[in-house]
Protein backbone atom coordinates (compact mmCIF):
# COMPACT_ATOMS: atom_id res chain seq x y z
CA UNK A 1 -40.83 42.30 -26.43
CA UNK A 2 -44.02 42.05 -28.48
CA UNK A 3 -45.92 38.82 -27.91
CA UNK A 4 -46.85 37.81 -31.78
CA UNK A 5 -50.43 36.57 -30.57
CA UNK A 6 -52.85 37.52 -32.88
CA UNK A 7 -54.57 35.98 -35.94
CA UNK A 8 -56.51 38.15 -38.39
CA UNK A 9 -59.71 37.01 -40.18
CA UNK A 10 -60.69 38.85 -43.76
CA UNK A 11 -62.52 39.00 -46.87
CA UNK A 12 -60.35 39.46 -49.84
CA UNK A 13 -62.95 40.56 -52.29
CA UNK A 14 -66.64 42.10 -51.77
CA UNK A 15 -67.83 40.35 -48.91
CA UNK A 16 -69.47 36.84 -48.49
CA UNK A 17 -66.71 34.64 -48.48
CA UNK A 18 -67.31 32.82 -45.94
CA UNK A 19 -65.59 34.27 -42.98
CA UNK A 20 -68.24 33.02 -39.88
CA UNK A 21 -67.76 29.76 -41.50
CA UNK A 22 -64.01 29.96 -41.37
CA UNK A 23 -63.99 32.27 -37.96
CA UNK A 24 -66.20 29.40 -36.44
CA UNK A 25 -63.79 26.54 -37.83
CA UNK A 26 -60.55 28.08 -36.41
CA UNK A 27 -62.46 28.73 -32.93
CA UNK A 28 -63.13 25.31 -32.59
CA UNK A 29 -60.53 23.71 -34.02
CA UNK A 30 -57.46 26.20 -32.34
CA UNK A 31 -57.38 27.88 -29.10
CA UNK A 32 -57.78 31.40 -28.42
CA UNK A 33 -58.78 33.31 -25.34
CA UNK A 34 -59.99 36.53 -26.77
CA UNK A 35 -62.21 37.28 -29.79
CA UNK A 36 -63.00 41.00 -30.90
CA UNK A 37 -64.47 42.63 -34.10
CA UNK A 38 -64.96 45.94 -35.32
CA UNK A 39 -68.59 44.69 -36.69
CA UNK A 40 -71.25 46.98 -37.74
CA UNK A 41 -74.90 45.72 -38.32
CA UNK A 42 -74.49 46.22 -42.31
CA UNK A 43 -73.03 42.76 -42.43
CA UNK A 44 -73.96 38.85 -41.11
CA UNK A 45 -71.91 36.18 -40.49
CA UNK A 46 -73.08 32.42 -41.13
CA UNK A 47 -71.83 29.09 -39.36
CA UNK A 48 -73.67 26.01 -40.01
CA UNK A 49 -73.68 23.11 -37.91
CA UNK A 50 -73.45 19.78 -39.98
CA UNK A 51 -76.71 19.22 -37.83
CA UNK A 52 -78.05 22.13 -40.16
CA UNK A 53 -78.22 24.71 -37.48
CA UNK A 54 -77.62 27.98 -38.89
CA UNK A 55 -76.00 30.09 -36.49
CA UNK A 56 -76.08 34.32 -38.28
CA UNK A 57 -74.85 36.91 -36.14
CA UNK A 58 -73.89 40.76 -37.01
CA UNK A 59 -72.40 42.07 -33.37
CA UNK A 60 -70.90 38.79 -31.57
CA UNK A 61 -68.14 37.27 -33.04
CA UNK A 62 -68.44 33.72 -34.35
CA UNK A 63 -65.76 32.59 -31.64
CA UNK A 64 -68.42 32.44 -29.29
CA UNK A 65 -68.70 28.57 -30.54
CA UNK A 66 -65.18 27.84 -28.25
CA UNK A 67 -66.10 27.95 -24.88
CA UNK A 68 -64.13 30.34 -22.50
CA UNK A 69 -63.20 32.36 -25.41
CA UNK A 70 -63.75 36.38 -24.49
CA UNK A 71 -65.70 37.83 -26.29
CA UNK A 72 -65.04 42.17 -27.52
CA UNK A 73 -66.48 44.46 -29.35
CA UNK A 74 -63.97 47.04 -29.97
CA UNK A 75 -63.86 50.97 -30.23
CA UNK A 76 -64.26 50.04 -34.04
CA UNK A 77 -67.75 48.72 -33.30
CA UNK A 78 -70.89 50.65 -34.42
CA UNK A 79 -73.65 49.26 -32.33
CA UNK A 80 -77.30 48.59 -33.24
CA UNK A 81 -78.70 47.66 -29.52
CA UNK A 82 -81.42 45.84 -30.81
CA UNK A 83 -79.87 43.71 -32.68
CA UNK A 84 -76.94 42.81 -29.95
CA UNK A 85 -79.78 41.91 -27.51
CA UNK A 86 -81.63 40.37 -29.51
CA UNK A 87 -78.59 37.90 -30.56
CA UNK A 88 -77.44 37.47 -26.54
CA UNK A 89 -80.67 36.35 -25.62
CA UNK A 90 -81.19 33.81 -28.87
CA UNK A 91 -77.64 32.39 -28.46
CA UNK A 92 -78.03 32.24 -25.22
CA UNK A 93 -77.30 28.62 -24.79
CA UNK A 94 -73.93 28.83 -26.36
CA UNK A 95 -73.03 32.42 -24.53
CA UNK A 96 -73.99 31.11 -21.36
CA UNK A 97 -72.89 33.06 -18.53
CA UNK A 98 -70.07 34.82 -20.40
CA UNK A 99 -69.85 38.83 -20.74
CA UNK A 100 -70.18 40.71 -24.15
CA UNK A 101 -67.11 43.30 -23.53
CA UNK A 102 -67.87 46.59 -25.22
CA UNK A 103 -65.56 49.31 -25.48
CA UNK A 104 -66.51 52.97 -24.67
CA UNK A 105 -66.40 54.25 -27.67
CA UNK A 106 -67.87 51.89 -29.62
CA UNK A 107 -70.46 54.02 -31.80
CA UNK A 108 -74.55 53.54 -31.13
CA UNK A 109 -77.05 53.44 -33.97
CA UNK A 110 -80.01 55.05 -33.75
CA UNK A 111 -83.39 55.00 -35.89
CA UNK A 112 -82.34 58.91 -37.31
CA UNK A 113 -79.27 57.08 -38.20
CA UNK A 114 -80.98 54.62 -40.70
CA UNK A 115 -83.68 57.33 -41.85
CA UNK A 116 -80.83 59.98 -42.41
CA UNK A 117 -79.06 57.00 -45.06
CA UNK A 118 -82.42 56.61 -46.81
CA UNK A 119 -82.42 59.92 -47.81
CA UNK A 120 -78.77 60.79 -48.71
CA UNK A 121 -77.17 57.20 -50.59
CA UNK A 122 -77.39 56.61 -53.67
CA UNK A 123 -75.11 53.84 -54.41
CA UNK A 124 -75.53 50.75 -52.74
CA UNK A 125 -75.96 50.16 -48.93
CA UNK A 126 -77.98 48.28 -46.49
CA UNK A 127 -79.44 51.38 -45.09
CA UNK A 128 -78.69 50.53 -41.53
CA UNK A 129 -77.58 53.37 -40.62
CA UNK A 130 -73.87 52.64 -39.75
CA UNK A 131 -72.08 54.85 -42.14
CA UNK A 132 -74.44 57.98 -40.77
CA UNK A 133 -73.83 57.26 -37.29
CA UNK A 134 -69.81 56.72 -38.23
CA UNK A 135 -70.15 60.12 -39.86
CA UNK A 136 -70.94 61.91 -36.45
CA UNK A 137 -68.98 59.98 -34.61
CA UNK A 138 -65.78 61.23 -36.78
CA UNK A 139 -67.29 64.93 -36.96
CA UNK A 140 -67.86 64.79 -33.07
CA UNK A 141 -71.32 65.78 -33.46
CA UNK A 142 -72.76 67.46 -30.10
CA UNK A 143 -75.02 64.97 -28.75
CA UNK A 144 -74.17 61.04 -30.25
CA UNK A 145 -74.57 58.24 -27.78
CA UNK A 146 -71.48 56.09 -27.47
CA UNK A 147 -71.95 52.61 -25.81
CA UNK A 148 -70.71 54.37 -22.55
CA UNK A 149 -73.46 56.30 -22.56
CA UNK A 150 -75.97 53.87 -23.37
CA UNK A 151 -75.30 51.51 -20.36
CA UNK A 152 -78.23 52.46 -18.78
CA UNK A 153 -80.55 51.48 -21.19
CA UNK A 154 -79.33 48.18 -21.22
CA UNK A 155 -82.27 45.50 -20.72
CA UNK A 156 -82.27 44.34 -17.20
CA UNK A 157 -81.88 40.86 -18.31
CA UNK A 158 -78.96 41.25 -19.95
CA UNK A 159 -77.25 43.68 -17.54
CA UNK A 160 -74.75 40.61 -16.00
CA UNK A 161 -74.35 39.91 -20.29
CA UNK A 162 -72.61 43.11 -20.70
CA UNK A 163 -69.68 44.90 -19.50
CA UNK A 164 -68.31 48.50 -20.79
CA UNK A 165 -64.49 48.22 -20.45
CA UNK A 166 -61.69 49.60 -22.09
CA UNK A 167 -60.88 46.19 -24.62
CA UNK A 168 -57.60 47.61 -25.61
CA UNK A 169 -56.19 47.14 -22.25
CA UNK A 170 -57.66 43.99 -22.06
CA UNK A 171 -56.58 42.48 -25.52
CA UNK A 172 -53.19 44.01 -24.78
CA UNK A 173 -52.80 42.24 -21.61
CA UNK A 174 -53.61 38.76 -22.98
CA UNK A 175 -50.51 36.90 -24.21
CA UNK A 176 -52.81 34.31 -24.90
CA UNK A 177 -53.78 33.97 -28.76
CA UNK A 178 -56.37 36.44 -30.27
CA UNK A 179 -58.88 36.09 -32.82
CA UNK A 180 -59.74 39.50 -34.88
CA UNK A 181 -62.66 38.59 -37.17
CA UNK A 182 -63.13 41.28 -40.06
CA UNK A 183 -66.53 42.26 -42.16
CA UNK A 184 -67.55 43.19 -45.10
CA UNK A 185 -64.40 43.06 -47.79
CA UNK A 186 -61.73 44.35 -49.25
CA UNK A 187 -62.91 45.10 -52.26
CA UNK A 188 -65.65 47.11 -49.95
CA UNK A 189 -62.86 49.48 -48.77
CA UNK A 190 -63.79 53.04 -48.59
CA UNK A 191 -60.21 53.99 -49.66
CA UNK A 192 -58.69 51.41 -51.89
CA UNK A 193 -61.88 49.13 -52.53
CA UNK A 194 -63.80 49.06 -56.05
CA UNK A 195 -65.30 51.97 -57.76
CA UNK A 196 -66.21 54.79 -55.14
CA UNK A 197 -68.96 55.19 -54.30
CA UNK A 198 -70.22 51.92 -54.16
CA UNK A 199 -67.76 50.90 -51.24
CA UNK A 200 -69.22 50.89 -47.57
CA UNK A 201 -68.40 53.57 -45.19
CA UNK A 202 -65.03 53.22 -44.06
CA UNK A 203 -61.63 50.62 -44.24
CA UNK A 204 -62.13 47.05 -44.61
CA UNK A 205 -58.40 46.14 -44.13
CA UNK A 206 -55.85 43.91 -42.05
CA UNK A 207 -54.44 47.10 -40.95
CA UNK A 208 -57.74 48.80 -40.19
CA UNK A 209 -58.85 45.72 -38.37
CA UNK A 210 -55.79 45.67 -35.73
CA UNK A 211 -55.99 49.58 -35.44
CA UNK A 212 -59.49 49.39 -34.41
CA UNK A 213 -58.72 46.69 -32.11
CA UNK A 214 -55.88 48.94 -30.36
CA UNK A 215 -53.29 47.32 -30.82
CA UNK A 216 -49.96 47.36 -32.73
CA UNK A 217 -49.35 45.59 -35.99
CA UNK A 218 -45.87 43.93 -33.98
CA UNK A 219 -48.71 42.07 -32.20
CA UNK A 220 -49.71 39.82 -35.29
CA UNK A 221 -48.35 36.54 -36.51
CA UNK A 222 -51.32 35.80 -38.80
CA UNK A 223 -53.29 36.91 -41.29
CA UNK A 224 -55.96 34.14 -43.13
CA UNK A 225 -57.61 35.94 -46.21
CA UNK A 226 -60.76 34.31 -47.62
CA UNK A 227 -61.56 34.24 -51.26
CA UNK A 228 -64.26 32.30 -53.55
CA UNK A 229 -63.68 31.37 -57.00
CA UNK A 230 -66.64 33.54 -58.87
CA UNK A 231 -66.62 36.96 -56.53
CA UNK A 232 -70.06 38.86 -55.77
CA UNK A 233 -71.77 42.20 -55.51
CA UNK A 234 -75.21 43.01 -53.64
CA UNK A 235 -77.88 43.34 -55.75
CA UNK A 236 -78.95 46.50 -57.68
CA UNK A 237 -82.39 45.67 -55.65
CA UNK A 238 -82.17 47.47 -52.27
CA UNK A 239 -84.27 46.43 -49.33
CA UNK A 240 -86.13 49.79 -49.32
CA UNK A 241 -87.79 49.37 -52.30
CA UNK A 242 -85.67 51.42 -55.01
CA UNK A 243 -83.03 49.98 -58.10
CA UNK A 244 -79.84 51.64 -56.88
CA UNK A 245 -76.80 50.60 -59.04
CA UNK A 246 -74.52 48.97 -56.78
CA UNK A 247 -71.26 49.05 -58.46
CA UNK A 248 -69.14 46.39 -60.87
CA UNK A 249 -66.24 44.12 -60.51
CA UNK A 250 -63.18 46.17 -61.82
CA UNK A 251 -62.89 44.93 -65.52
CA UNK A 252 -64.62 41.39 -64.60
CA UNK A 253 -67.68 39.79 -66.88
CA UNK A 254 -70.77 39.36 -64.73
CA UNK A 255 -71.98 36.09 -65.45
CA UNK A 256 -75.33 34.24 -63.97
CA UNK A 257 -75.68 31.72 -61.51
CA UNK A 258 -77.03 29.79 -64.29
CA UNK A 259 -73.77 29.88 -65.52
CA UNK A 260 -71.87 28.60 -62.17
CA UNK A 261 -74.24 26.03 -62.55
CA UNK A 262 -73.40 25.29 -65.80
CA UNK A 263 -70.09 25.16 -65.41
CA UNK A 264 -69.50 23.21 -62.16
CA UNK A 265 -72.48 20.45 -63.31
CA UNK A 266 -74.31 21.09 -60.26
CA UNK A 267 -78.44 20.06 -60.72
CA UNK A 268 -79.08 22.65 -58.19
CA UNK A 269 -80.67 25.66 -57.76
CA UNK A 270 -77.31 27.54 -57.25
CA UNK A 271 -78.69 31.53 -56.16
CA UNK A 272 -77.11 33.13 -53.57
CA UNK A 273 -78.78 35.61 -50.93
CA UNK A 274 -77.39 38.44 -49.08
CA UNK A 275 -77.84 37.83 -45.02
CA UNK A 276 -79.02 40.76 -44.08
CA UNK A 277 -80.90 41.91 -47.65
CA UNK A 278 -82.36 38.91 -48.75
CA UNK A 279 -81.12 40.37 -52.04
CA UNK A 280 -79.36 37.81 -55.22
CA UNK A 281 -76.36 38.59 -55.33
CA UNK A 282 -74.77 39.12 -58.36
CA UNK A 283 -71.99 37.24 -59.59
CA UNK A 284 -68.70 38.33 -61.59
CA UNK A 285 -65.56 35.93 -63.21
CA UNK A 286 -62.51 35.82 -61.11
CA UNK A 287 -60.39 39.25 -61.01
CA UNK A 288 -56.48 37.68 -61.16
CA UNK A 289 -55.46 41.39 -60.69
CA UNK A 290 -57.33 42.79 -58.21
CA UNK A 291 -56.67 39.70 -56.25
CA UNK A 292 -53.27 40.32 -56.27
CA UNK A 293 -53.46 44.10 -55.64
CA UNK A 294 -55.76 42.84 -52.31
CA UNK A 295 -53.17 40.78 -51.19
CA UNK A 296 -50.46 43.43 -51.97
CA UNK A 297 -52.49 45.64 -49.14
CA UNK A 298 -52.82 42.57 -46.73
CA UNK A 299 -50.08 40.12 -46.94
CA UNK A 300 -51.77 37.48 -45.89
CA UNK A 301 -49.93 34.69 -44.37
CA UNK A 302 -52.32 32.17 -45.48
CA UNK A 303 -55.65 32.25 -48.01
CA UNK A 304 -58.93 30.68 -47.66
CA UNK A 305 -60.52 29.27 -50.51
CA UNK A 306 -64.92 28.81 -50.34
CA UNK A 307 -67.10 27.69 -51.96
CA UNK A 308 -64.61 25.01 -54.03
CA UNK A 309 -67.57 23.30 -55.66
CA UNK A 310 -68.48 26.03 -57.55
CA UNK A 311 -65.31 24.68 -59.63
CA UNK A 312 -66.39 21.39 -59.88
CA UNK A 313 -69.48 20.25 -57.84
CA UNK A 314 -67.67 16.90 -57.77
CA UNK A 315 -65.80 18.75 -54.70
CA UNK A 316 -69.27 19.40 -52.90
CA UNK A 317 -68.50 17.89 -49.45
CA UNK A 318 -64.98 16.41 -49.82
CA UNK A 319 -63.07 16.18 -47.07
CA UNK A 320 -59.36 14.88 -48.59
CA UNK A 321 -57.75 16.91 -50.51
CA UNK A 322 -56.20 13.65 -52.26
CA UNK A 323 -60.04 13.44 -53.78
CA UNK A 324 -60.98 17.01 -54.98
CA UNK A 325 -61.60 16.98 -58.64
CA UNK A 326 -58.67 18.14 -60.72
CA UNK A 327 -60.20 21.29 -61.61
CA UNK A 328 -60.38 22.17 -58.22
CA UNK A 329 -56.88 21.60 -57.84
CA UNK A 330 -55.31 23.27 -61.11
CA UNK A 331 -57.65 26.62 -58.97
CA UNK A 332 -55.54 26.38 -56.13
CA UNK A 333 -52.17 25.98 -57.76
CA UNK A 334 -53.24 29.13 -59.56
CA UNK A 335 -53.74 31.25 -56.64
CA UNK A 336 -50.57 30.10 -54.60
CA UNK A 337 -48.70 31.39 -58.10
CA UNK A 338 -50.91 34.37 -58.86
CA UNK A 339 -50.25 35.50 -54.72
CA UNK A 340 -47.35 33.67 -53.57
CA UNK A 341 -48.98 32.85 -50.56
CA UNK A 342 -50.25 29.23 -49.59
CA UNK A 343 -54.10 28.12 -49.75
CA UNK A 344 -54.22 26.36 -46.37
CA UNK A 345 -57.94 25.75 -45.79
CA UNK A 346 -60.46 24.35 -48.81
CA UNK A 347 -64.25 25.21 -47.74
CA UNK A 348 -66.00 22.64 -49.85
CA UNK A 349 -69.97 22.92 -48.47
CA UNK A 350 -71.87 25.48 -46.36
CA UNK A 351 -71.35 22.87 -42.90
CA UNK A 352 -68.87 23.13 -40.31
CA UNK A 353 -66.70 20.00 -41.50
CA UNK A 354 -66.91 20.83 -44.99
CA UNK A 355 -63.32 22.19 -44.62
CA UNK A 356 -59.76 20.89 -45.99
CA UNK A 357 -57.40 21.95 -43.87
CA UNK A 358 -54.38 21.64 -45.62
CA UNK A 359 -52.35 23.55 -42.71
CA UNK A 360 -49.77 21.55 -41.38
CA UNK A 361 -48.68 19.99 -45.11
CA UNK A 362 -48.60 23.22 -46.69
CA UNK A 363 -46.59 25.21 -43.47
CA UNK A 364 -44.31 22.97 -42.41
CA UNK A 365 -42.69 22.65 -46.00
């Protein structure tokens, strides 16, 4: 009998809702044993302590905050070294003595890799060099370096850090509950995201995400999608120095964050900043449909709402739900009508307890 163990983290729209906030939040607040993403280095993930300590990763999952949890990258994973290291040895102190466990296959990046993007794309990327080094990896090109062939260029500090296993067996074996934290969005997809070609390199889905992890869709008894109220874009500004257009919002307005500001009477400067960019992001009115047509791919068990304030800012850093502005509230209605699916956790500020979690009044009715 399948063992329905596993919770799924995504984005529903472009990216930037939130998810290390709410992948940090269900670490510490519910038990799993086992953590694994499919992450490439196109994408960070932010948790901030209500100490202010920002903690931004792109390889590790967030779960790392729950001690004892596992933590995997999958055969999904495309690997910039560098940038693994260089997170093991800064979060070193919350790692401890635990193992990264990489998978075989998991895909290496490699400087050609980010050169060979700078040349080709023309729509908007990061330039990182994931989708070229996904491209050979698919084509079987004579010659890439999967992480089981890069073992031996692993740091000799970090050698006990890292161990090359085969995950699947691993995750399969665990009856324990699993954490699968997504990236990027859906609205991102390759295949069913926003206008082509301004989608990243390959599927962004619920279905992608447990495929990648190797294991059967039987296996999952959650799925928490993550949405904010005002969806975004990267900027048409690309960190190499050239205007690329980047893509719109289906048939959605783009407004200013002037506007948000405007609108949710926050005295603020409201701007938003890509993690790994540095790029504003730009900002677009709520997409009803496409919302729905994301959830029709997912079926998410539960949505996540962020960034709440941008509502009302009266809702910046509430904590009971009994106290969120009415504005706020007539939102979430709407999207438990608009999806048929309940709105279980409220993020309400960028800190770790700036969360509503409406979870055990919403499913057990």
């Amino acid at each position: 009998m399948n063992n329905k163990n596993i919770t799924i983290v995504i984005d529903g729209q472009a990216g930037s809702c939130g998810k290390g906030k709410i992948c940090g939040y269900l670490a510490k607040k519910d038990y799993f044993a086992i953590s694994t993403n499919n992450w490439s280095s196109n994408a960070g993930h932010t948790y901030v302590s209500d100490n202010g300590k920002k903690i931004i990763v792109s390889h590790i999952p967030m779960a790392m905050l729950r001690k004892n949890c596992k933590l995997v990258l999958n055969a999904g994973g495309i690997i910039t070294p560098e940038i693994l290291f260089e997170e093991i040895r800064k979060y070193k102190d919350i790692i401890g003595e635990r193992k990264i466990y990489i998978n075989p296959r998991a895909m290496i990046i490699l400087e050609k890799h980010r050169e060979e993007e700078k040349r080709i794309i023309k729509s908007g990327s990061t330039y990182k060099g994931c989708g070229a080094a996904q491209a050979e990896k698919i084509i079987r090109k004579p010659g890439i370096i999967l992480a089981k062939d890069y073992i031996n260029n692993i740091p000799s500090d970090l050698k006990n850090n890292i161990e090359i296993i085969d995950t699947a067996k691993m995750i399969n074996e665990c009856n324990d509950p699993i954490l699968i934290e997504g990236a990027q969005g859906q609205d991102l997809d390759i295949n069913y995201g926003l206008d082509y070609p301004n989608v990243t390199s390959r599927m962004c889905s619920a279905s992608q995400l447990i495929a990648d992890s190797g294991c059967s869709p039987f296996k999952v008894k959650d799925i928490y999608m993550i949405i904010r109220p005002y969806p975004i874009r990267i900027s048409n500004k690309t960190n190499i120095g050239e205007d690329i257009y980047s893509g719109d919002y289906a048939e959605s307005k783009e407004i200013t964050w002037e506007e948000i500001k405007k609108r949710c009477g926050c005295d603020i400067d409201l701007k938003e900043y890509t993690t790994v960019t540095k790029k504003v992001r730009r900002v677009f009115e709520m997409n009803w449909e496409r919302l729905k047509y994301n959830v029709m791919i997912n079926r998410p068990t539960q949505i996540v709402l962020n960034f709440a304030q941008y509502i009302d800012w009266k809702a910046y850093k509430c904590k009971d739900y009994n106290l969120l502005p009415q504005k706020v509230i007539e939102f979430v209605n709407k999207i438990e009508r608009e999806t048929n699916t309940p709105v279980t956790l409220i993020g309400t500020g960028e800190c770790e307890s700036d969360i509503i979690d409406l979870r055990k009044m919403k499913l057990n009715n």
